[in-house]
C-alpha atoms as a PDB file:
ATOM      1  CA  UNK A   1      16.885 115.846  37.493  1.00  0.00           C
ATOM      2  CA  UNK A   2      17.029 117.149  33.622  1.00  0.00           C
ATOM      3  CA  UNK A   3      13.138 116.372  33.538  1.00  0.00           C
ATOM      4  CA  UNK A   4      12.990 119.542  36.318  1.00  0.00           C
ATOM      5  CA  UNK A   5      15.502 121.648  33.957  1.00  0.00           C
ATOM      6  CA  UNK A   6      13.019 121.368  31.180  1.00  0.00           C
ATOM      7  CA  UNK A   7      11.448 124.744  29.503  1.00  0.00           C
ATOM      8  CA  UNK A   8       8.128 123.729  29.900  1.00  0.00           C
ATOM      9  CA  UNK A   9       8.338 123.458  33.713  1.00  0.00           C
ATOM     10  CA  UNK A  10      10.726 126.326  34.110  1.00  0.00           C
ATOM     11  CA  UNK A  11       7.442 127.783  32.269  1.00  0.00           C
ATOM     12  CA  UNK A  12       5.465 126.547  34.717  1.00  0.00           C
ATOM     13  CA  UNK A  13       7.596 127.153  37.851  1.00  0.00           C
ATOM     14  CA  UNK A  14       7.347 130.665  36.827  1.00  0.00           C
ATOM     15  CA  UNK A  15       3.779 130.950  36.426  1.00  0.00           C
ATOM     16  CA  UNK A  16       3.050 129.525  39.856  1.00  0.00           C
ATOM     17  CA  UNK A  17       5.150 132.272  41.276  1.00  0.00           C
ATOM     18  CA  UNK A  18       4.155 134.849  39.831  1.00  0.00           C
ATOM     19  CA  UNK A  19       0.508 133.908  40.375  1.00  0.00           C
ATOM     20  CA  UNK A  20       1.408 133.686  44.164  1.00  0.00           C
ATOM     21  CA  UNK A  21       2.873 136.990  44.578  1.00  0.00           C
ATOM     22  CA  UNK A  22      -0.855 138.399  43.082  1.00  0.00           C
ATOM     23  CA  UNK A  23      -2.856 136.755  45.549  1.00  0.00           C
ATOM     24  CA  UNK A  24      -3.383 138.883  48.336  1.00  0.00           C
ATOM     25  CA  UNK A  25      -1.821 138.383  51.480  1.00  0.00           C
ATOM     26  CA  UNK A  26      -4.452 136.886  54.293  1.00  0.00           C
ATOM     27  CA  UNK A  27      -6.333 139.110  56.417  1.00  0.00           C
ATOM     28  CA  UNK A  28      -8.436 137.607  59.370  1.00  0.00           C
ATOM     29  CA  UNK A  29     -11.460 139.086  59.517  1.00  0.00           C
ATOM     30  CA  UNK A  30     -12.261 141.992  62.230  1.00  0.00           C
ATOM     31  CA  UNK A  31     -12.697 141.146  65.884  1.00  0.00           C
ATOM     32  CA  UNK A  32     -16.865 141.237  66.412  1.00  0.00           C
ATOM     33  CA  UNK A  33     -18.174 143.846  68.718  1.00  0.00           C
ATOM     34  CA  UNK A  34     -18.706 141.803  72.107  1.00  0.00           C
ATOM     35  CA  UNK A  35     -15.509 139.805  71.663  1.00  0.00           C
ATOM     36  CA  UNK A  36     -13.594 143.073  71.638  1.00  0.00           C
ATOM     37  CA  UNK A  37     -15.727 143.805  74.760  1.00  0.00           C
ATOM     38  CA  UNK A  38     -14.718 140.763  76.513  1.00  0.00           C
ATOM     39  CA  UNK A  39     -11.275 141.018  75.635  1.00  0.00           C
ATOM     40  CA  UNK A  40     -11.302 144.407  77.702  1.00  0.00           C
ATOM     41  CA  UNK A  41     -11.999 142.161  81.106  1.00  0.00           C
ATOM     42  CA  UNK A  42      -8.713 141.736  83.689  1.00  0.00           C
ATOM     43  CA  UNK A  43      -8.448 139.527  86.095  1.00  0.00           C
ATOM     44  CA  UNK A  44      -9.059 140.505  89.512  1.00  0.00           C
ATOM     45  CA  UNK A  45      -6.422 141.098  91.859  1.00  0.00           C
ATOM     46  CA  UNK A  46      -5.997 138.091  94.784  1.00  0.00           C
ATOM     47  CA  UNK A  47      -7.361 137.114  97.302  1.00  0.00           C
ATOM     48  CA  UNK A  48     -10.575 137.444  94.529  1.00  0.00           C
ATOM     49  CA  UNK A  49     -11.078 135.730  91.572  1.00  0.00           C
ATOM     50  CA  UNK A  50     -12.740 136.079  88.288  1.00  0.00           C
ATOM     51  CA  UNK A  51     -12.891 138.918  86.257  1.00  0.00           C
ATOM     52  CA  UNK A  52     -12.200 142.508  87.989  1.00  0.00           C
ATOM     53  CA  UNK A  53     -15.644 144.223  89.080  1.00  0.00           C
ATOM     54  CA  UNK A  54     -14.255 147.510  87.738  1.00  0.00           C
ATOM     55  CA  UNK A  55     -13.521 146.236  83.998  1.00  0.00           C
ATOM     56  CA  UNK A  56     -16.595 144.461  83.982  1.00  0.00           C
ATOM     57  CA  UNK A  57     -18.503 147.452  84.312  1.00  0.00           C
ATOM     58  CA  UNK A  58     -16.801 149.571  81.813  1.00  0.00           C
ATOM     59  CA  UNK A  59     -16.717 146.643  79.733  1.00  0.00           C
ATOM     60  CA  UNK A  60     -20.178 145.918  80.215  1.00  0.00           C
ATOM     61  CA  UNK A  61     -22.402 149.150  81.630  1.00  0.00           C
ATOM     62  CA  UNK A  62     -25.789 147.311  80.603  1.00  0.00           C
ATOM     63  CA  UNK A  63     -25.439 144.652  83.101  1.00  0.00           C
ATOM     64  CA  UNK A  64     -25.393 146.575  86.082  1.00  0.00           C
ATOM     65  CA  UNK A  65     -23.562 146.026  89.798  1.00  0.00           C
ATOM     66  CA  UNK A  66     -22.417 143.268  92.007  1.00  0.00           C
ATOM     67  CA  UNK A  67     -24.681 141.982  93.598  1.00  0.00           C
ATOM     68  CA  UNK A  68     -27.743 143.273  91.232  1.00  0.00           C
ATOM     69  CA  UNK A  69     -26.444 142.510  87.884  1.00  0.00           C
ATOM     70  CA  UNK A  70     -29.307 142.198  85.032  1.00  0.00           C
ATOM     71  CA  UNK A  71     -29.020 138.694  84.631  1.00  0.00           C
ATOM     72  CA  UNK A  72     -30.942 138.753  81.171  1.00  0.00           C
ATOM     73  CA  UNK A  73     -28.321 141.542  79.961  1.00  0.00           C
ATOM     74  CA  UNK A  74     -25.069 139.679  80.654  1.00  0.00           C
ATOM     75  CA  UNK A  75     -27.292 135.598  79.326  1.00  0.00           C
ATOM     76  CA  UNK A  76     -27.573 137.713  75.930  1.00  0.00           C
ATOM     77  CA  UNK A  77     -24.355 138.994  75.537  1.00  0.00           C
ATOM     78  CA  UNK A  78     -22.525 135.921  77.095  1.00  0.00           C
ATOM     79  CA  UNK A  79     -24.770 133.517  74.605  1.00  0.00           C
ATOM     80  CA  UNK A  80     -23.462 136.049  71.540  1.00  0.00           C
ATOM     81  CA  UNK A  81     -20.085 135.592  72.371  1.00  0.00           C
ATOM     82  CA  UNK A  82     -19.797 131.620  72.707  1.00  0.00           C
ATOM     83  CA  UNK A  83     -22.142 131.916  69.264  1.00  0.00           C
ATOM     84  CA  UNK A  84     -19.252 133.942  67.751  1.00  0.00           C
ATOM     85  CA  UNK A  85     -16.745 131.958  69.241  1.00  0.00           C
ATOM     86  CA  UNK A  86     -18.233 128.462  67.928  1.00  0.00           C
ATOM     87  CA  UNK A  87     -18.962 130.028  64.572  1.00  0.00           C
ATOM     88  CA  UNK A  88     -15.216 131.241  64.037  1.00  0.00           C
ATOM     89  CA  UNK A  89     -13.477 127.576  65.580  1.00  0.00           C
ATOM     90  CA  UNK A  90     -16.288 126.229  62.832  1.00  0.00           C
ATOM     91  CA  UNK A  91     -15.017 128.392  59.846  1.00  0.00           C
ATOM     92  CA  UNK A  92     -11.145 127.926  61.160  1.00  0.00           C
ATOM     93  CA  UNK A  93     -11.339 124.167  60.691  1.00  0.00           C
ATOM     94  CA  UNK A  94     -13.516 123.946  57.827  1.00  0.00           C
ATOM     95  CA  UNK A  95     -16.792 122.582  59.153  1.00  0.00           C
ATOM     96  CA  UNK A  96     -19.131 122.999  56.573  1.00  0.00           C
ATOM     97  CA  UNK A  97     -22.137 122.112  58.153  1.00  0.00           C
ATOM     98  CA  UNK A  98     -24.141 125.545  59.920  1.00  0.00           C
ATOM     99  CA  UNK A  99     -23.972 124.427  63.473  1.00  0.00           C
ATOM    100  CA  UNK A 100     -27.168 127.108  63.889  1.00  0.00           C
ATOM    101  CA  UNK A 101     -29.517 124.923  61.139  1.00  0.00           C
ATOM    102  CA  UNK A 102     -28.122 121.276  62.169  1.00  0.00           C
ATOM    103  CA  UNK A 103     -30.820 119.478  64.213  1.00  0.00           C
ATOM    104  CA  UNK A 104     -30.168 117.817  67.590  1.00  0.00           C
ATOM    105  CA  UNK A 105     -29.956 114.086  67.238  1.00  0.00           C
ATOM    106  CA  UNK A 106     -31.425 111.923  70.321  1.00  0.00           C
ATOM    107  CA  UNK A 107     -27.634 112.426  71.861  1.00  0.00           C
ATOM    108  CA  UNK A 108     -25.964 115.615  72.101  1.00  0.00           C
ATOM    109  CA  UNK A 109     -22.079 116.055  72.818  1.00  0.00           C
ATOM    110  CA  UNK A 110     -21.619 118.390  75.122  1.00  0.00           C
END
């Protein structure tokens, strides 16, 4: 234990800390656009299921109303959305590799 009571690693002890308390705190980054949009969605009351009619409408004006939605509309913004999902669960665990330049293999893991 005296080698931790020595000067030169008190020194150093006290560097550390103070170069921890100058590093800003983490901020995650801002919610995108159609996430926010999604997140807006509430379940519908029973007996129904899925997402409430109403909220998807406010949430979602473009893709029109049940039972004539504007299928190309909601593809689009539902394809963004997983894209933005996969690209923040990428950049959370440290993936490296852009998922959106990688090239299938002759197997795909779905």
């Amino acid at each position: 234990m005296a080698l931790l009571a020595l000067p030169a690693v008190e020194k150093a002890r006290t560097s550390i800390a103070q170069a921890m308390q100058s590093v800003p705190p983490h901020r995650p980054r801002p919610l995108p656009a159609v996430l926010r949009r999604f997140a807006l969605l509430r379940r519908a009351a029973p007996p129904s299921h899925g997402a409430d009619i109403a909220s998807v409408q406010k949430a979602f004006p473009a893709w029109g109303q049940p039972p004539n939605w504007t299928v190309d509309e909601v593809v689009r913004d539902v394809s963004l959305a997983i894209g933005v999902i996969s690209e923040r669960l990428s950049d959370s665990q440290g993936l490296k590799q852009d998922a959106r330049n990688a090239a299938f293999g002759s197997q795909v893991d779905l």
